[in-house]
Protein backbone atom coordinates (compact mmCIF):
# COMPACT_ATOMS: atom_id res chain seq x y z
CA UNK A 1 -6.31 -6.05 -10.77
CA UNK A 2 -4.21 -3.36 -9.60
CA UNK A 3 -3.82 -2.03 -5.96
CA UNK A 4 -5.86 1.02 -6.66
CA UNK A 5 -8.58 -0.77 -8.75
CA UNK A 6 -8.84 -2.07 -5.93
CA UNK A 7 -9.08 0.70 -3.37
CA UNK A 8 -12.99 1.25 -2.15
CA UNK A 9 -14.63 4.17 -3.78
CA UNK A 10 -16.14 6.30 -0.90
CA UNK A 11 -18.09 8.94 -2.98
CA UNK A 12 -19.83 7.54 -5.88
CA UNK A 13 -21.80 9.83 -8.89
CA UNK A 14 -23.91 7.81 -10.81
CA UNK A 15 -27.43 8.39 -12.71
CA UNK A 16 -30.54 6.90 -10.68
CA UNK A 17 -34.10 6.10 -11.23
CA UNK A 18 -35.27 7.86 -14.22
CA UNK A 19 -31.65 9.32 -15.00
CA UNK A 20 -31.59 11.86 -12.07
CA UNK A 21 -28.20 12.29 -10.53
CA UNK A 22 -27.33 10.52 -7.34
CA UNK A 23 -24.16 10.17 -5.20
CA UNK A 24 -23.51 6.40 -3.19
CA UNK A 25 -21.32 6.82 -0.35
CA UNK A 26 -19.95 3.47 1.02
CA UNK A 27 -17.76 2.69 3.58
CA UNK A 28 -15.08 -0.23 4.12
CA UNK A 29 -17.15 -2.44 6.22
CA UNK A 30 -19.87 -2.74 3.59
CA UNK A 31 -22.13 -0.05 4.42
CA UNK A 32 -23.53 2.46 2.24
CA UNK A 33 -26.27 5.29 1.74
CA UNK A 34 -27.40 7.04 -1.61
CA UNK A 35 -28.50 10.81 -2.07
CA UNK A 36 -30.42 12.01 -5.21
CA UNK A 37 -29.28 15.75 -5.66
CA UNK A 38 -33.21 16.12 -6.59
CA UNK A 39 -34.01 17.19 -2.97
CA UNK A 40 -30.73 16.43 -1.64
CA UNK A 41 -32.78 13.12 -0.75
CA UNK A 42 -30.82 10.64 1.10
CA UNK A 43 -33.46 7.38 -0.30
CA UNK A 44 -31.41 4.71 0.74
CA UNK A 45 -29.03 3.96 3.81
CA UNK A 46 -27.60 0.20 4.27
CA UNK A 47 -25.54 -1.28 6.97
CA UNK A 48 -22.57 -3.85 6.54
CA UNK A 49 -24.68 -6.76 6.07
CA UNK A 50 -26.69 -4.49 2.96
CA UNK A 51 -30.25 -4.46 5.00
CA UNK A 52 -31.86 -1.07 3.98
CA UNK A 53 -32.62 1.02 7.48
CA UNK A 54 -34.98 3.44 5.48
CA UNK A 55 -38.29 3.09 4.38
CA UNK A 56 -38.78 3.75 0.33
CA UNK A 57 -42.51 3.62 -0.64
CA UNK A 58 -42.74 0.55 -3.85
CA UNK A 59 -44.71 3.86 -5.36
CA UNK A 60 -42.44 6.63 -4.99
CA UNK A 61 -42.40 9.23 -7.45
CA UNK A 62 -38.93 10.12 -9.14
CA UNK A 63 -40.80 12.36 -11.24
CA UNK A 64 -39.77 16.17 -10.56
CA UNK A 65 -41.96 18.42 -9.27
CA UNK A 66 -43.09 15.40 -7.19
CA UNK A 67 -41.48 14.78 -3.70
CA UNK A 68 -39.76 11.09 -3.11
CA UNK A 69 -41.82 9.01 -0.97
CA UNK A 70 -39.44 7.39 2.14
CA UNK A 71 -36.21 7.89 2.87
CA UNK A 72 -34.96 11.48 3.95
CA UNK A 73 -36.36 14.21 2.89
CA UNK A 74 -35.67 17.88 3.66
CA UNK A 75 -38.75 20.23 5.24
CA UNK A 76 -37.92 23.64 4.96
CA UNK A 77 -38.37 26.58 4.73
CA UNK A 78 -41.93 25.24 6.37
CA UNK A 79 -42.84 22.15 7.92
CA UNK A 80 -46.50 20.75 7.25
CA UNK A 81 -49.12 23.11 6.52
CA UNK A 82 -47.69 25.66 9.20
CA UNK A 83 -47.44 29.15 6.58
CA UNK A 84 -48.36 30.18 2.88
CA UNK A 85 -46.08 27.54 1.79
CA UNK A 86 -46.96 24.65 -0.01
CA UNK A 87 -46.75 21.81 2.48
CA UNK A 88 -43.28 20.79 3.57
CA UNK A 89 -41.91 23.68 1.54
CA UNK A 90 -39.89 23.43 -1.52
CA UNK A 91 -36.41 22.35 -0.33
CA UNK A 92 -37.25 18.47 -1.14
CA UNK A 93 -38.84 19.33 -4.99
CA UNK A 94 -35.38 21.47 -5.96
CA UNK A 95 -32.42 20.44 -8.14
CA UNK A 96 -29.45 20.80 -5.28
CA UNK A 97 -25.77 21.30 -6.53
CA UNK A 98 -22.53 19.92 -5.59
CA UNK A 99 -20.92 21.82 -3.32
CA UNK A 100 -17.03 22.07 -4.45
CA UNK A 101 -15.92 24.36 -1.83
CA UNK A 102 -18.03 24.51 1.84
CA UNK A 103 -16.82 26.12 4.93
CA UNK A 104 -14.26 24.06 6.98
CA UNK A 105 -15.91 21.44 9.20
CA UNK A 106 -14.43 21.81 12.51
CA UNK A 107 -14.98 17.68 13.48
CA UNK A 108 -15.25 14.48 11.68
CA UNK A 109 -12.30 15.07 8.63
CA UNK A 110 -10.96 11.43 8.87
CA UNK A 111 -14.52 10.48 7.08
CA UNK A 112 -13.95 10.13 3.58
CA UNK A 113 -17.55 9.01 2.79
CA UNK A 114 -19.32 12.38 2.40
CA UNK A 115 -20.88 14.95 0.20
CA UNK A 116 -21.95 18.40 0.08
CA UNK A 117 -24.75 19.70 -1.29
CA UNK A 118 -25.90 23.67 -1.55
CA UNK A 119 -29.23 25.16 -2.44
CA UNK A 120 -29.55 28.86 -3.28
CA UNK A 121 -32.73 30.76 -3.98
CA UNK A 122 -33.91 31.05 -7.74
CA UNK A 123 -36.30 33.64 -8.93
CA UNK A 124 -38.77 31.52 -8.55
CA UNK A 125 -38.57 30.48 -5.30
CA UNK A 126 -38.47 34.15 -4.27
CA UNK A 127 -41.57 34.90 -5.82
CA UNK A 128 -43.18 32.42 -3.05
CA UNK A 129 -40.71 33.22 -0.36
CA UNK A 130 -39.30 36.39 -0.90
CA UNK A 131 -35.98 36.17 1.16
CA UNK A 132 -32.43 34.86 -0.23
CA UNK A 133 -31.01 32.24 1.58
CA UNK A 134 -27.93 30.03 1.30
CA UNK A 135 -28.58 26.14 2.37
CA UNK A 136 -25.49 23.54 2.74
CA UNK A 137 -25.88 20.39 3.65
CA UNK A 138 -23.50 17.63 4.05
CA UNK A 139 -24.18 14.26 4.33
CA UNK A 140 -21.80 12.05 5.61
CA UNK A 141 -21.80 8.09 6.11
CA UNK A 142 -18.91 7.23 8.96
CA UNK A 143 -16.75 4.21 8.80
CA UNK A 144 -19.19 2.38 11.46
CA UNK A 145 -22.27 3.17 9.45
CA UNK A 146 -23.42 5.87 10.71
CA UNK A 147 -25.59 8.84 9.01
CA UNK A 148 -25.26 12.45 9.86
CA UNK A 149 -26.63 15.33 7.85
CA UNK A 150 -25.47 18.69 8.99
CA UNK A 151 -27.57 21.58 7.52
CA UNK A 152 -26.19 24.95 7.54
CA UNK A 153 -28.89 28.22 6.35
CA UNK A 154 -27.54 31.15 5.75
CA UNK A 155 -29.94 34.80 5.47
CA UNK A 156 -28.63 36.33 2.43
CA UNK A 157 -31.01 39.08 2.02
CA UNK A 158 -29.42 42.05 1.05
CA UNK A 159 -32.62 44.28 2.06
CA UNK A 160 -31.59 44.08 5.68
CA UNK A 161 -34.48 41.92 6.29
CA UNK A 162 -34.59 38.81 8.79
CA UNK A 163 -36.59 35.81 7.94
CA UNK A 164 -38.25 32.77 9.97
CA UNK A 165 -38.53 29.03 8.74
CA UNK A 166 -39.63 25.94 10.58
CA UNK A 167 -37.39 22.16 9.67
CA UNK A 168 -37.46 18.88 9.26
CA UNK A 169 -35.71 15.93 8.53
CA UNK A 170 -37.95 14.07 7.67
CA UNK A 171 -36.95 10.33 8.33
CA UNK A 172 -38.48 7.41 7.56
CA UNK A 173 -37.16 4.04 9.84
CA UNK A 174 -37.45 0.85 7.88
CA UNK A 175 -39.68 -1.74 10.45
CA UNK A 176 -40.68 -5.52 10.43
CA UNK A 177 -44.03 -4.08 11.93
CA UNK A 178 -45.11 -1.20 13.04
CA UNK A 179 -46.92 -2.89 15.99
CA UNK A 180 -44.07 -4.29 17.71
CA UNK A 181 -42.15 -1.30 17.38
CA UNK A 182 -41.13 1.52 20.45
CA UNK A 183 -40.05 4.67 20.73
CA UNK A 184 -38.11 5.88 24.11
CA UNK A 185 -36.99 9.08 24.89
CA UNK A 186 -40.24 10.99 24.58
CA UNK A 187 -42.26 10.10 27.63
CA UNK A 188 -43.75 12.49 30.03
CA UNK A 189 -43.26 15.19 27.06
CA UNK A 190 -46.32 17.69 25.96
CA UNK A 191 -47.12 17.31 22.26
CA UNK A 192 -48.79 18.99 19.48
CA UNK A 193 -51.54 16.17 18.13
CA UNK A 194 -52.10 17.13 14.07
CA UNK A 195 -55.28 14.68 14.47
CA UNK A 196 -56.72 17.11 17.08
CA UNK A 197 -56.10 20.50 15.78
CA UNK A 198 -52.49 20.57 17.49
CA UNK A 199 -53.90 20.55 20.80
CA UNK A 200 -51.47 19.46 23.19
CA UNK A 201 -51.31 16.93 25.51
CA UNK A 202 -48.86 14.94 27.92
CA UNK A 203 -47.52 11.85 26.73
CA UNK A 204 -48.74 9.37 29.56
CA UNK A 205 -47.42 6.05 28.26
CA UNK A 206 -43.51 4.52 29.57
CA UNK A 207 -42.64 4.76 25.42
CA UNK A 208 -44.39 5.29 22.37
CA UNK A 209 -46.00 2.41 21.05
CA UNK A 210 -48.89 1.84 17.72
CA UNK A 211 -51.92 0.78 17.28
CA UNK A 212 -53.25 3.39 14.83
CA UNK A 213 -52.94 6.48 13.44
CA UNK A 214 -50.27 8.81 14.81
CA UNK A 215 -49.19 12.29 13.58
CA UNK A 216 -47.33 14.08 16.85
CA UNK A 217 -44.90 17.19 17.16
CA UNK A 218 -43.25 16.56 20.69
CA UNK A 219 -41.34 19.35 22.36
CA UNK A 220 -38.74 20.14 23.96
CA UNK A 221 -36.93 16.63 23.04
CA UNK A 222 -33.77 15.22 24.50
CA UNK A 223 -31.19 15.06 22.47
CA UNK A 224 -31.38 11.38 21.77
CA UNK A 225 -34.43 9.39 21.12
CA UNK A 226 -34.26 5.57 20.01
CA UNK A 227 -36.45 3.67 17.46
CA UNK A 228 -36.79 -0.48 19.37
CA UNK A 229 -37.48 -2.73 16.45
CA UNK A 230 -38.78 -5.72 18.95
CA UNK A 231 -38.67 -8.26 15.63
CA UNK A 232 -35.57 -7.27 13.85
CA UNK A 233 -34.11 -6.95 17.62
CA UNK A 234 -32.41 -3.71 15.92
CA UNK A 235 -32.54 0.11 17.71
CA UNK A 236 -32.03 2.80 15.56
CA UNK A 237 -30.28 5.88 17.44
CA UNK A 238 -31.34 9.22 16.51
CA UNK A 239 -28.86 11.91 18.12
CA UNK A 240 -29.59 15.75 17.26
CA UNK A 241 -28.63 19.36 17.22
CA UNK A 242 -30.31 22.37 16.98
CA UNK A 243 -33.86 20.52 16.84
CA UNK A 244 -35.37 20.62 19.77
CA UNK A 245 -38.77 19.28 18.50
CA UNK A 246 -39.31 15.90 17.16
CA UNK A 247 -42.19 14.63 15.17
CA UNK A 248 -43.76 10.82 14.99
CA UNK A 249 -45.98 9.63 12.52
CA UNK A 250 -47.43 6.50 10.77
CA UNK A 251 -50.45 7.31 8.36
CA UNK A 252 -51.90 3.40 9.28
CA UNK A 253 -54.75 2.25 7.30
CA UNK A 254 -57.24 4.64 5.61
CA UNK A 255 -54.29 7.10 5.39
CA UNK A 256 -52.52 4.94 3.26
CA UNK A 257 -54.93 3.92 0.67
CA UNK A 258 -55.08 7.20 0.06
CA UNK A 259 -51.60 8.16 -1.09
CA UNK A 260 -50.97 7.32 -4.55
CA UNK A 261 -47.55 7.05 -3.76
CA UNK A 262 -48.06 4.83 -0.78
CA UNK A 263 -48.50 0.88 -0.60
CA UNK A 264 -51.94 0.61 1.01
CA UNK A 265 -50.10 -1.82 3.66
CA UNK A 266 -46.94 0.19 3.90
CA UNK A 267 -47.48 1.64 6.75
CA UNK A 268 -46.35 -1.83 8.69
CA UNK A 269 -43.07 -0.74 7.67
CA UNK A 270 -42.64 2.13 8.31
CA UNK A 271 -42.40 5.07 10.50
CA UNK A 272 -41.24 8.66 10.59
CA UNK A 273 -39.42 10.03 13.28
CA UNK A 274 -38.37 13.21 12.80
CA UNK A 275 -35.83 15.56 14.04
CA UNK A 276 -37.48 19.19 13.89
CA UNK A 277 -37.39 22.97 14.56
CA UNK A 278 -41.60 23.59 14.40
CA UNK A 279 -43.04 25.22 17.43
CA UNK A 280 -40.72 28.08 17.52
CA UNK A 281 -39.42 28.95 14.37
CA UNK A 282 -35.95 30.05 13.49
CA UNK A 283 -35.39 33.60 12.53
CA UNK A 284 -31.88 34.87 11.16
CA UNK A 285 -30.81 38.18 10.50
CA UNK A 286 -28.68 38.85 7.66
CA UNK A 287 -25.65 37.12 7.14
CA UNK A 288 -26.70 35.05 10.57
CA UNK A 289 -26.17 30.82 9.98
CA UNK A 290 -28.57 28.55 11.59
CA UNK A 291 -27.20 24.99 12.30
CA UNK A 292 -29.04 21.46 12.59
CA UNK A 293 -27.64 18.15 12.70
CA UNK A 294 -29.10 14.72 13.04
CA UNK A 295 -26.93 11.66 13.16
CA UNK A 296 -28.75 8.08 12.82
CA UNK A 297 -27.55 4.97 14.23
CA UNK A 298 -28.48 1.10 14.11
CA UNK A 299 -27.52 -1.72 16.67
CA UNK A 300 -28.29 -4.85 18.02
CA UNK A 301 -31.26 -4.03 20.60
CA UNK A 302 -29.23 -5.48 23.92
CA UNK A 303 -29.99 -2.79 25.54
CA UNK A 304 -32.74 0.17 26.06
CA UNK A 305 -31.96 4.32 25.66
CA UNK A 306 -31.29 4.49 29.27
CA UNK A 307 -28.14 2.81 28.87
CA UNK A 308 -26.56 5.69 26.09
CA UNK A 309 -24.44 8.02 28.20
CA UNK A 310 -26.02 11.12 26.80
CA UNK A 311 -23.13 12.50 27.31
CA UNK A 312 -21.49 10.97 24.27
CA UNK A 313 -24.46 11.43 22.62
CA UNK A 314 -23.48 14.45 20.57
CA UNK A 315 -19.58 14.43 20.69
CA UNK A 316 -18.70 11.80 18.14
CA UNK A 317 -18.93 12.76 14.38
């Protein structure tokens, strides 16, 4: 075998489940992470040692219109129920495209595992949401392992009219169980609770922990919130940009049975924490770019959030 049959492949296209096209980034050390350009859905996201750090539901749907169940997907232009929308909006049930030419990247262009995706309005979509809008997003796997998605909107309108969306990325953390799981980084932080009419409360515990249902939009977030999986003795690192809200959520039990696209004991192994734009939405003039990045982490758990200089928190990648 030659030298460059050899060489590592860092961007991958390839058909997936059901023949829809997806892209598998890897990296030198092993890693890798797959996006389906249905949804621009990153479903899959492995470290060097090929343990999956995302949670795929056994019964997700690759079955267009339906969304994929786990992994990443993209909430926007409305999170939840919040607007006419249907819920979650339609970013996540669209065909994206490869995007051959983005604007330059200022940071990050030794990475040579990446992709860009764009999604542009159709006629259809306007007929629900009557703006025009340019989305980019680039996903990029770093030669440590890292993920970071970038998302770049863009108000295209040519009526001179702004518009407003609420985001999510909508992640969902692979866990041994869900009941020896933590989540630092959010205490003494008011919340929206979706089980109580989004009333909002304080959060009153020293971290997040679960013992049943939970479906939370906290505010006003740090920067940098980590995921303490007590059995795997693995942290996942969530560091983001532009998103000052961040959702958690685990459907537990009754919840769960009643997703058809949902293992009825899934929810052990699972749980979404989200980096977000909800409680005040984003509104762009146009030809105005909004900007919202979220860059996920695992290590070894040897030590808590409180030892991350937040400083660094946002400068690499």
């Amino acid at each position: 075998m030659s030298t460059a049959q050899k060489e590592l492949v860092y961007v991958e296209h390839c058909k997936g489940v059901n023949g829809l096209d997806k892209v598998v980034l890897r990296e030198v050390r092993g890693c890798s992470a797959e996006v389906y350009l249905y949804g621009g859905h990153v479903t899959s996201w492995k470290n060097e040692h090929g343990e999956e750090l995302l949670f795929l539901s056994s019964k997700a749907n690759f079955n267009p219109p339906k969304a994929i169940r786990g992994g990443i997907p993209i909430c926007f232009p409305q999170f939840s129920n919040l607007g006419p929308l249907e819920s979650h909006g339609f970013a996540r049930n669209r065909f994206w495209s490869i995007d051959n030419d983005p604007p330059p990247f200022p940071i990050n262009s030794s990475n040579k595992a990446f992709i860009d995706l764009i999604l542009k309005h159709s006629e259809e979509d306007v007929k629900v949401w009557p703006h025009r809008y340019e989305y980019r997003l680039r996903i990029t796997l770093g030669p440590g392992g890292d993920l970071m998605l970038t998302s770049r909107i863009r108000n295209m309108n040519t009526d001179g009219k702004p518009f407003s969306f609420t985001f999510a990325y909508h992640t969902y953390f692979a866990v041994t169980d869900i009941s020896e799981v933590r989540v630092e980084g959010l205490e003494t932080l008011d919340y929206l609770d979706n089980l109580k009419n989004r009333e909002r409360f304080t959060e009153q515990g020293d971290a997040i922990t679960f013992e049943s249902e939970i479906d939370r939009i906290y505010l006003s977030t740090p920067t940098k919130i980590a995921i303490l999986d007590h059995e795997r003795k693995r942290t996942f690192v969530l560091r983001k940009d532009g998103l000052p809200d961040a959702v958690v959520w685990n459907p537990w039990d009754k919840k769960a049975k009643a997703m058809p696209d949902f293992g009825d004991d899934e929810y052990k192994h699972m749980l979404c924490v989200e980096a977000a734009c909800i409680e005040k939405p984003i509104t762009l003039k146009p030809g105005e770019e909004w900007k919202g990045r979220q860059e996920l982490s695992a290590v070894p758990s040897s030590y808590c959030s409180g030892q991350l200089d937040p400083k660094r928190a946002l400068q690499s990648g």
